[in-house]
Protein backbone atom coordinates (compact mmCIF):
# COMPACT_ATOMS: atom_id res chain seq x y z
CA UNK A 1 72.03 86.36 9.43
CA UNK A 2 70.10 89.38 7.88
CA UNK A 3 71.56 92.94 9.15
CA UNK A 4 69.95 95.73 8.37
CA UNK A 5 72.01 97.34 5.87
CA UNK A 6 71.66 100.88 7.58
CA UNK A 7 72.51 99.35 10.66
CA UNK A 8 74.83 97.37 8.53
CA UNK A 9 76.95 100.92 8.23
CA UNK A 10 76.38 101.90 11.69
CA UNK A 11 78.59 98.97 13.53
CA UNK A 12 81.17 101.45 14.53
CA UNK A 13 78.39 103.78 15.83
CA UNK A 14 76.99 100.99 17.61
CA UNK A 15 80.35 99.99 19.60
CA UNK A 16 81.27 103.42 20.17
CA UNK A 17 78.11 104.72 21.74
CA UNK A 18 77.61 101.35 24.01
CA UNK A 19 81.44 101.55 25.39
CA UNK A 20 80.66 105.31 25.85
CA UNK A 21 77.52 104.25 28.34
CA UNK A 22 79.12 101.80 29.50
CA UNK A 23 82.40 103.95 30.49
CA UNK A 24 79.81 106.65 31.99
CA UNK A 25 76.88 104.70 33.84
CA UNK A 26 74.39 106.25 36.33
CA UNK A 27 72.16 104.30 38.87
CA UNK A 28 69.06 103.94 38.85
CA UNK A 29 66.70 107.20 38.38
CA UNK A 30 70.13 109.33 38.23
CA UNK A 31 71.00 108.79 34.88
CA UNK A 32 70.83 112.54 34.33
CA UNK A 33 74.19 112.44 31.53
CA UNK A 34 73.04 109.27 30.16
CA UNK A 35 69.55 111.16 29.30
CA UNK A 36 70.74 114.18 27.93
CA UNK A 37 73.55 111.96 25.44
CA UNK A 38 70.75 109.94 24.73
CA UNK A 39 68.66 113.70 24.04
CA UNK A 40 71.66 114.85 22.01
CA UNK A 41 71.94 111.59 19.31
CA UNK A 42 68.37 111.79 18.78
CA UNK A 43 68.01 115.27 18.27
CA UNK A 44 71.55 114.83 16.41
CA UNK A 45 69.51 113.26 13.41
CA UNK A 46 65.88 115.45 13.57
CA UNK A 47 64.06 113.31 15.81
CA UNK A 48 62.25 115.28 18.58
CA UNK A 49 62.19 114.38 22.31
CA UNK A 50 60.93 115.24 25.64
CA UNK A 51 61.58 113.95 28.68
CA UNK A 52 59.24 112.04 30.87
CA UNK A 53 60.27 112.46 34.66
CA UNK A 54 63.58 113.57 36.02
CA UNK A 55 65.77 111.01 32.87
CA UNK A 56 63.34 109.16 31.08
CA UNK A 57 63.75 110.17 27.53
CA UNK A 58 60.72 109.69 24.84
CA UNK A 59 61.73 110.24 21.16
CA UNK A 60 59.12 110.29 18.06
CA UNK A 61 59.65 109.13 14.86
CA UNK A 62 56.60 110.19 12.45
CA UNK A 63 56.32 108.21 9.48
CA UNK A 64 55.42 110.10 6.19
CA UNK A 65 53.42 108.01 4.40
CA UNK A 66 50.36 108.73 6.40
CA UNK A 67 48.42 107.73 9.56
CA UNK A 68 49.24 104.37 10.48
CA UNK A 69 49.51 102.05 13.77
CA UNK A 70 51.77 103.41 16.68
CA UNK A 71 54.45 101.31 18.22
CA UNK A 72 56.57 101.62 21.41
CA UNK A 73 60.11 100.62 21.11
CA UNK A 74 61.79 100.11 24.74
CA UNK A 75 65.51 100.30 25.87
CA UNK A 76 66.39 100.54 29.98
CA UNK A 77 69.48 102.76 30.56
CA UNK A 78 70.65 102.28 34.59
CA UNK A 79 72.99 100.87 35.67
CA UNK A 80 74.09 98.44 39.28
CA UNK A 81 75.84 99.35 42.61
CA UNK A 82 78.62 97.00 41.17
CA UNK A 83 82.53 98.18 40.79
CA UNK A 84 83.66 96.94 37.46
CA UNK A 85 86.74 94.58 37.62
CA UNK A 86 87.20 94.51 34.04
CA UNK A 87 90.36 96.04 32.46
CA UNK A 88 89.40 97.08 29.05
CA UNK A 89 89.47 100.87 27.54
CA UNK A 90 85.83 101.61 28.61
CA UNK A 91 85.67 99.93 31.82
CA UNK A 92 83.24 102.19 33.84
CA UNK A 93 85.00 105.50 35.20
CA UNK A 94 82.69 105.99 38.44
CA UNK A 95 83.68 103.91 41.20
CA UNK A 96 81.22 101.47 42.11
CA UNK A 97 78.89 101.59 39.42
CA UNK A 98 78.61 99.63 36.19
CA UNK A 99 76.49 98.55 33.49
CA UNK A 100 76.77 94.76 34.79
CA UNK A 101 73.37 93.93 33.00
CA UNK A 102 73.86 94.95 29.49
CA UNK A 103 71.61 98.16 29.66
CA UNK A 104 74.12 99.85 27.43
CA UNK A 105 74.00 97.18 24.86
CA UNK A 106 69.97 98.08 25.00
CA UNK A 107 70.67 101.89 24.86
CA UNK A 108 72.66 101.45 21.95
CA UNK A 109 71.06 99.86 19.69
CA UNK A 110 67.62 101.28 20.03
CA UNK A 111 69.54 104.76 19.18
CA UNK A 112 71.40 102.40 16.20
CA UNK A 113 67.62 101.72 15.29
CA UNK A 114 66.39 105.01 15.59
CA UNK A 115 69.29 106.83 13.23
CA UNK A 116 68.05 104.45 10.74
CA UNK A 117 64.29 104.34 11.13
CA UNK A 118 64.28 108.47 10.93
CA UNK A 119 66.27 107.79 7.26
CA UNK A 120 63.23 105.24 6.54
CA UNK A 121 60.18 107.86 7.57
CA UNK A 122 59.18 108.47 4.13
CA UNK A 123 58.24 105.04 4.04
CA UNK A 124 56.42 104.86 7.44
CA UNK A 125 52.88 105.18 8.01
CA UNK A 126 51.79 106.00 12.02
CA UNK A 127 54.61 106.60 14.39
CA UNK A 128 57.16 105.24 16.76
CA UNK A 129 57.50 106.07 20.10
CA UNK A 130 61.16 105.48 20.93
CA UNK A 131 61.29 105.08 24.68
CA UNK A 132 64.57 105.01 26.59
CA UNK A 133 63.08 104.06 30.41
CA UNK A 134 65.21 104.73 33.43
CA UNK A 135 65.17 102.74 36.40
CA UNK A 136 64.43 99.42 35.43
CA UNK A 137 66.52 97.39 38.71
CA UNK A 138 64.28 98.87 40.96
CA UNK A 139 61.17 98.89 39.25
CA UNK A 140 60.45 102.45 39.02
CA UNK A 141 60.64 103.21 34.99
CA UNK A 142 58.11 101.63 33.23
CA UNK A 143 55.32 103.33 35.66
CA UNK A 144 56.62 106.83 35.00
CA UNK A 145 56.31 106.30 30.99
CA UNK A 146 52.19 104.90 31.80
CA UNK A 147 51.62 107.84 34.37
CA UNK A 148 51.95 110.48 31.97
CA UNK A 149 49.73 108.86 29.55
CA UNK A 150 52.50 109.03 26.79
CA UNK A 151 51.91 105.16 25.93
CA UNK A 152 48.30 105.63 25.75
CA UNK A 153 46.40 104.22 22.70
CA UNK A 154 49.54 102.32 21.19
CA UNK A 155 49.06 99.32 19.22
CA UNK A 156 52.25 97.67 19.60
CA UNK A 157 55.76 97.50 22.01
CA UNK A 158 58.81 95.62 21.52
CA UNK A 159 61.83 95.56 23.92
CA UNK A 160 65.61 93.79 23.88
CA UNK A 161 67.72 91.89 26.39
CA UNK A 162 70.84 90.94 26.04
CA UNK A 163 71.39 87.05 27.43
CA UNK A 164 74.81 86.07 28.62
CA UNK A 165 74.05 82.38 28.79
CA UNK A 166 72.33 82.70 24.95
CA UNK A 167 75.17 82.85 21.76
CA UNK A 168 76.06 85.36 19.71
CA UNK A 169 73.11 84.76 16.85
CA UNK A 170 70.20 83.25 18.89
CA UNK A 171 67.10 85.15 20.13
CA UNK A 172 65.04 83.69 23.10
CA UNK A 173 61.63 84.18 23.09
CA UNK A 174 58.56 82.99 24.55
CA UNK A 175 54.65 83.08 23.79
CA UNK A 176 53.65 83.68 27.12
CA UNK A 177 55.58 83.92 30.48
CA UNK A 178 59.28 85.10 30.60
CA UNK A 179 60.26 87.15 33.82
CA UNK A 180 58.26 86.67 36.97
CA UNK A 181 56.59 89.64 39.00
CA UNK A 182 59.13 91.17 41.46
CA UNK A 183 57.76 92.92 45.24
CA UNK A 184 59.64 93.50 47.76
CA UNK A 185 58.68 93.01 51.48
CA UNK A 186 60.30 95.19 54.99
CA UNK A 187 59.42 93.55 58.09
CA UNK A 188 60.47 95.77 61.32
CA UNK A 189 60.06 93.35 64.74
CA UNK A 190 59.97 95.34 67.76
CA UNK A 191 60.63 94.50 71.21
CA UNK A 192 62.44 95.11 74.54
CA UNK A 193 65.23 95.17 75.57
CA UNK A 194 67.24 92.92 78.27
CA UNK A 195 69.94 91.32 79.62
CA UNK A 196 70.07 87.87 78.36
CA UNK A 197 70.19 86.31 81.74
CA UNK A 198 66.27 87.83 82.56
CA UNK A 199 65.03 87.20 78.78
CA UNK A 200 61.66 87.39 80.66
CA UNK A 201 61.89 90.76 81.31
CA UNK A 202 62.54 91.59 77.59
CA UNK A 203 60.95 91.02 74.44
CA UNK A 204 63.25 89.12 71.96
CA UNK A 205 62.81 90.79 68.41
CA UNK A 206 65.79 88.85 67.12
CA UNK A 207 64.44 85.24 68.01
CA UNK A 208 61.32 86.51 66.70
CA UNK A 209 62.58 87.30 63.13
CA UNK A 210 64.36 84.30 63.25
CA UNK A 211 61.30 82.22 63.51
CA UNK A 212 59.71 84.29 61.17
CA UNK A 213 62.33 83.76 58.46
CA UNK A 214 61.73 80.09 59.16
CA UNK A 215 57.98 80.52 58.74
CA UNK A 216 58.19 82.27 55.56
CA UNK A 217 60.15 79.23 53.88
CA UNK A 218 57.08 77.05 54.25
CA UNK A 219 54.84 79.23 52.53
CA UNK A 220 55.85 78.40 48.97
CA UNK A 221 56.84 74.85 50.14
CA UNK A 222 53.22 74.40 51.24
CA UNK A 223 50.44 76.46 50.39
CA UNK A 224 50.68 76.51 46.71
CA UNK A 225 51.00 74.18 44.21
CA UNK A 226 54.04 73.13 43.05
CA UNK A 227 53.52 73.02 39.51
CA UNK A 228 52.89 77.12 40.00
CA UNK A 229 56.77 78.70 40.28
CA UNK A 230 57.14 81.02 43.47
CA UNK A 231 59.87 82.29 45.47
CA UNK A 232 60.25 83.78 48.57
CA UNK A 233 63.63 85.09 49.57
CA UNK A 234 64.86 87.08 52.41
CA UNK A 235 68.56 88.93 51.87
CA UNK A 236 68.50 90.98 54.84
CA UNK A 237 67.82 90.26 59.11
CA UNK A 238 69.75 93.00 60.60
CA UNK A 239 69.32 92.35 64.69
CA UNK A 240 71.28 92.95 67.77
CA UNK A 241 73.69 95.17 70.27
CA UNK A 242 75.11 93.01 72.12
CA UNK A 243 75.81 89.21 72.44
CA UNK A 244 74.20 89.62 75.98
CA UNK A 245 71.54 91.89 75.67
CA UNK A 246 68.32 90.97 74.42
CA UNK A 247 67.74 92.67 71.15
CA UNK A 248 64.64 95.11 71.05
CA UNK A 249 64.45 95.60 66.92
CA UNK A 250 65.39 93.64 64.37
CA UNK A 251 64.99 94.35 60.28
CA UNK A 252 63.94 91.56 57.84
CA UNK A 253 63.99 92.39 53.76
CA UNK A 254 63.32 89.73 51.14
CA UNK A 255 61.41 89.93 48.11
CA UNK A 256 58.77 87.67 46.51
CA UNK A 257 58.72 86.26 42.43
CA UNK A 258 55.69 84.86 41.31
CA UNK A 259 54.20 84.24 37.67
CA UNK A 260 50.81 84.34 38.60
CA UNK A 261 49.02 87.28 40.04
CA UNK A 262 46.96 84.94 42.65
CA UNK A 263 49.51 83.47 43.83
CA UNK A 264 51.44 86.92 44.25
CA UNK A 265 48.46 88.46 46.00
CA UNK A 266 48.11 85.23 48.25
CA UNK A 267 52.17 85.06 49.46
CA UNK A 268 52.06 88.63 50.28
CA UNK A 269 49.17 88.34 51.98
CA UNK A 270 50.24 85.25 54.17
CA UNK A 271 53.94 86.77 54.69
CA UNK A 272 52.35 90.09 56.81
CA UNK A 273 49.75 87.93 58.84
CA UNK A 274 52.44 84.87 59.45
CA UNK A 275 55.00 87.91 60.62
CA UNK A 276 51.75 89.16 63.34
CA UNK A 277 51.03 86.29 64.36
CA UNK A 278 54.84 84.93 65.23
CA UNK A 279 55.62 88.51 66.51
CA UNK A 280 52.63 88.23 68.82
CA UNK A 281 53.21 84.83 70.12
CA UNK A 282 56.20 86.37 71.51
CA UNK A 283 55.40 89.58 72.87
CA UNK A 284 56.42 92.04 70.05
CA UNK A 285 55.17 93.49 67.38
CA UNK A 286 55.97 94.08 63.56
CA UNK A 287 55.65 96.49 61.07
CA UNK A 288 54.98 95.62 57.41
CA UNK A 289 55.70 97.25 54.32
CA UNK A 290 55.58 96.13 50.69
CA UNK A 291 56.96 97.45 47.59
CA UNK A 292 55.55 96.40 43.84
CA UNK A 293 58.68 96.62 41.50
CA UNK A 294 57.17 95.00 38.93
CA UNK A 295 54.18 92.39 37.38
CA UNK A 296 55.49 89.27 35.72
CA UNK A 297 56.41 89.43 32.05
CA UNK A 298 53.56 87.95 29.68
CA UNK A 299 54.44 88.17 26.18
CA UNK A 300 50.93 88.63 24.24
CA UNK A 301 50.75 85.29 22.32
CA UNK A 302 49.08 86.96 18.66
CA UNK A 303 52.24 89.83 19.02
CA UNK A 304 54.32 86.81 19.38
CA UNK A 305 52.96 85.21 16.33
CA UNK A 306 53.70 88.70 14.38
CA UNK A 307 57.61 89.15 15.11
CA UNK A 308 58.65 85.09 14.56
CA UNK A 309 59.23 85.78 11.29
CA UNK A 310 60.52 88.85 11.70
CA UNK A 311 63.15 87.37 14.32
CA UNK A 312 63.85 84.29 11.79
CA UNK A 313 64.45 87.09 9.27
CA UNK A 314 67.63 88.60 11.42
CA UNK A 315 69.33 85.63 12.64
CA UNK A 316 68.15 82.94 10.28
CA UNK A 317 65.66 79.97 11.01
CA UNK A 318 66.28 77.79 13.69
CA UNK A 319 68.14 80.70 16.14
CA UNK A 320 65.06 81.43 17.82
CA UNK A 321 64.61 79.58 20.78
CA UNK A 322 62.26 79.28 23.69
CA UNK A 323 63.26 81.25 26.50
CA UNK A 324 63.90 79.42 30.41
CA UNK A 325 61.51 80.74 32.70
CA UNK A 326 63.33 83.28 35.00
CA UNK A 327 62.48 84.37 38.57
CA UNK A 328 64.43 87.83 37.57
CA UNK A 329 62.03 90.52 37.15
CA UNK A 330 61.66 93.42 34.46
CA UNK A 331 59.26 96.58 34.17
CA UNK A 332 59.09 95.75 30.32
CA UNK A 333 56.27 93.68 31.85
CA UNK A 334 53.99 97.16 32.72
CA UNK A 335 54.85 98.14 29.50
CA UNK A 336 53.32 95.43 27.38
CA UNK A 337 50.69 94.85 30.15
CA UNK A 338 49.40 98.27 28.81
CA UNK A 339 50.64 97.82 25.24
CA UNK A 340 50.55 94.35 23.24
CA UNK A 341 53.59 93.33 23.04
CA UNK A 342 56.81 91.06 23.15
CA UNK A 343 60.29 91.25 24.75
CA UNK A 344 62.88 89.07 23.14
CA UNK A 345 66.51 88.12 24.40
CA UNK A 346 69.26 88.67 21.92
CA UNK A 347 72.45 85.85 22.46
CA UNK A 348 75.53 88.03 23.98
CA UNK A 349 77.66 85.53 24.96
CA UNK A 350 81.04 83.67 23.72
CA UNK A 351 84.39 82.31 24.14
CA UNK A 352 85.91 85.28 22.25
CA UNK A 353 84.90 87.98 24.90
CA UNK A 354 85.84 87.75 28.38
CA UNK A 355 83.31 88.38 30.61
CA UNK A 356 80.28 87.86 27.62
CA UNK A 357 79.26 84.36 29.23
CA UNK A 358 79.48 85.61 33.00
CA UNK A 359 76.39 86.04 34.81
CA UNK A 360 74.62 88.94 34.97
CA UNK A 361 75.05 91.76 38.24
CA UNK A 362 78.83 90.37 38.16
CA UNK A 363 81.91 92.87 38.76
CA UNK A 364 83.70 91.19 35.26
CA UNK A 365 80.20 90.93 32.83
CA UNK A 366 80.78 92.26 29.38
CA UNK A 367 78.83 91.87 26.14
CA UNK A 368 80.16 90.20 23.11
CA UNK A 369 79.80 93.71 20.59
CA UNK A 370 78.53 91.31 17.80
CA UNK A 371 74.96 91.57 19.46
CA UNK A 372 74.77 95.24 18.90
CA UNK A 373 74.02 95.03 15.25
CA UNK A 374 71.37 92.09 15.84
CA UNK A 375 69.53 93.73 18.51
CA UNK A 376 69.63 97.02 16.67
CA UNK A 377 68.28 95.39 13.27
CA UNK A 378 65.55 93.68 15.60
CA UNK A 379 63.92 96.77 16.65
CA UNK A 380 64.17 98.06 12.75
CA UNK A 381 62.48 95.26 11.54
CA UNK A 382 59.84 95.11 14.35
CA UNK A 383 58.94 98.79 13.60
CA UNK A 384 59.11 98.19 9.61
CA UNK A 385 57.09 95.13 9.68
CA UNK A 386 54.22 96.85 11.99
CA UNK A 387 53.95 100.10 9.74
């Protein structure tokens, strides 16, 4: 394994700052203290920022050598609805929210990378963008960043994960699809209300969502091909106010994963017209909204050809490994959508740590501090190699 040496000196930075988010975490689009820390290291060392929305941060590195290619380097910073169950000195301090996905990890080393690439401008040519995106759960980031035009007419962007399943040493990494797309669907049935004895003289919203839940199952199972991963899931039917009375609303919410963007367009589609059409048959009516968090992940195949070696170079041949497709989602995806790019997974996990191998979103997840200096010497190399 192949640390950076700056980053090398840094490991007690790295810890420090990542317990320190993690102690202090902010949902998503409120991360208004994690922005301005994040404002304060950079501008700590010389490197300007500005923000972009209400706690998106963009910092800029200009290299010195010269005019050069421009690069996007990406960490998320929110954190989940989740009270942390851990007892360790920097469990989170705000009841009910933690950084139970490792955005802290991410936060932390891209500032790790950043203290070291502004020591290495005089041997940069172009200029790194050094974005730190809120709001990645809920899709609503990335977009902000792409909105305001600060990405446009970059050659190059390169994000982190940190994997809980994946070692301490490995990198997972694929040369095409990763994460699938991520939209969320509200169906609202409305009907009348009755006494159960005269359901005649009602409406039934509740039966109706019921039977719409059931419908929505057989879309993946049969009108696609199985060979193409899909998922339809519904979390929420919220019906009812009274075991006698006929209920006249009822509220579904589910959410749809797809890797291609037919098939995403097509399941959407079919999800409002098979909710009409069951609402109708029995006398009520729905309303339909739908939400695009995010389009799936496609790592650009020739960027992925550009940072093998530079992963091999960090954690040593044979630690970079092909990445299982997930139906998770992440914005990254917008990002190198817009800008060619790659998103690698950095191993987290192991039997030292409690809480490094749990899933992610759980009340006990940790990360196994060892990945700090890896991801960290990642984005370093990734810039160093491009310019």
């Amino acid at each position: 394994m192949a640390i950076h040496p700056l980053i090398e000196q840094d490991r007690d930075y790295l810890v420090n700052i990542r317990r320190h988010f993690h102690s202090y975490p902010e949902l998503s689009m409120k991360e208004f203290q994690t922005a301005a820390r994040i404002e304060e290291e950079l501008q700590a060392v010389g490197i300007s920022t500005r923000r972009v929305g209400d706690t998106g941060v963009l910092g800029i590195i200009q290299g010195k050598k010269g005019p050069g290619k421009r690069i996007v380097l990406r960490a998320d910073t929110d954190a989940l609805p989740i009270q942390d169950e851990k007892t360790v000195s920097y469990s989170s301090r705000c009841p009910g929210v933690m950084h139970a996905c490792g955005h802290d990890a991410h936060t932390a080393s891209l500032l790790g990378a950043a203290r070291a690439l502004k020591r290495l401008e005089k041997d940069i040519s172009g200029e790194i963008d050094l974005v730190f995106q809120p709001g990645e759960e809920y899709g609503a980031g990335a977009v902000l960043f792409l909105r305001d035009g600060v990405l446009e007419g970059a050659d190059r962007s390169f994000g982190i994960h940190v994997q809980s399943n994946l070692p301490v040493g490995q990198v997972a990494m694929n040369p095409g699809a990763e994460n699938a797309s991520v939209d969320h669907f509200t169906i609202r049935v409305l009907g009348k209300s009755a006494h159960v004895s005269t359901p005649e003289l009602g409406a039934d919203a509740l039966y109706a969502a019921a039977q719409i839940v059931t419908a929505l199952q057989g879309l993946v199972g049969r009108l696609k091909s199985p060979t193409d991963p899909a998922l339809i899931g519904v979390g929420v039917l919220r019906s009812g106010e009274g075991y006698n009375i006929v209920a006249k609303e009822a509220v579904i919410e589910g959410t749809v994963r797809c890797f291609s963007e037919d098939t995403r367009a097509m399941l959407n589609g079919k999800i409002a017209s098979t909710a009409r059409s069951i609402a109708a048959l029995y006398n009520t009516s729905v309303e339909v909204d739908n939400e695009s968090f995010t389009r799936a992940l496609i790592n650009h195949a020739g960027v992925y050809e550009e940072t093998v070696p530079i992963i091999e170079k960090v954690v040593g041949t044979g630690n970079l490994v092909p990445k299982a497709l997930s139906l998770g989602g992440d914005d990254m995806a917008e990002i190198i959508a817009a800008v060619p790019g790659v998103y690698a997974f950095v191993g987290s996990g192991s039997d030292t740590v409690p809480g490094s191998r749990l899933a992610h979103h759980t009340p006990g997840f940790d990360v196994d501090e060892r990945a700090l200096p890896i991801a960290a010497s990642l984005y370093v190399e990734f810039a160093l190699a491009q310019l």
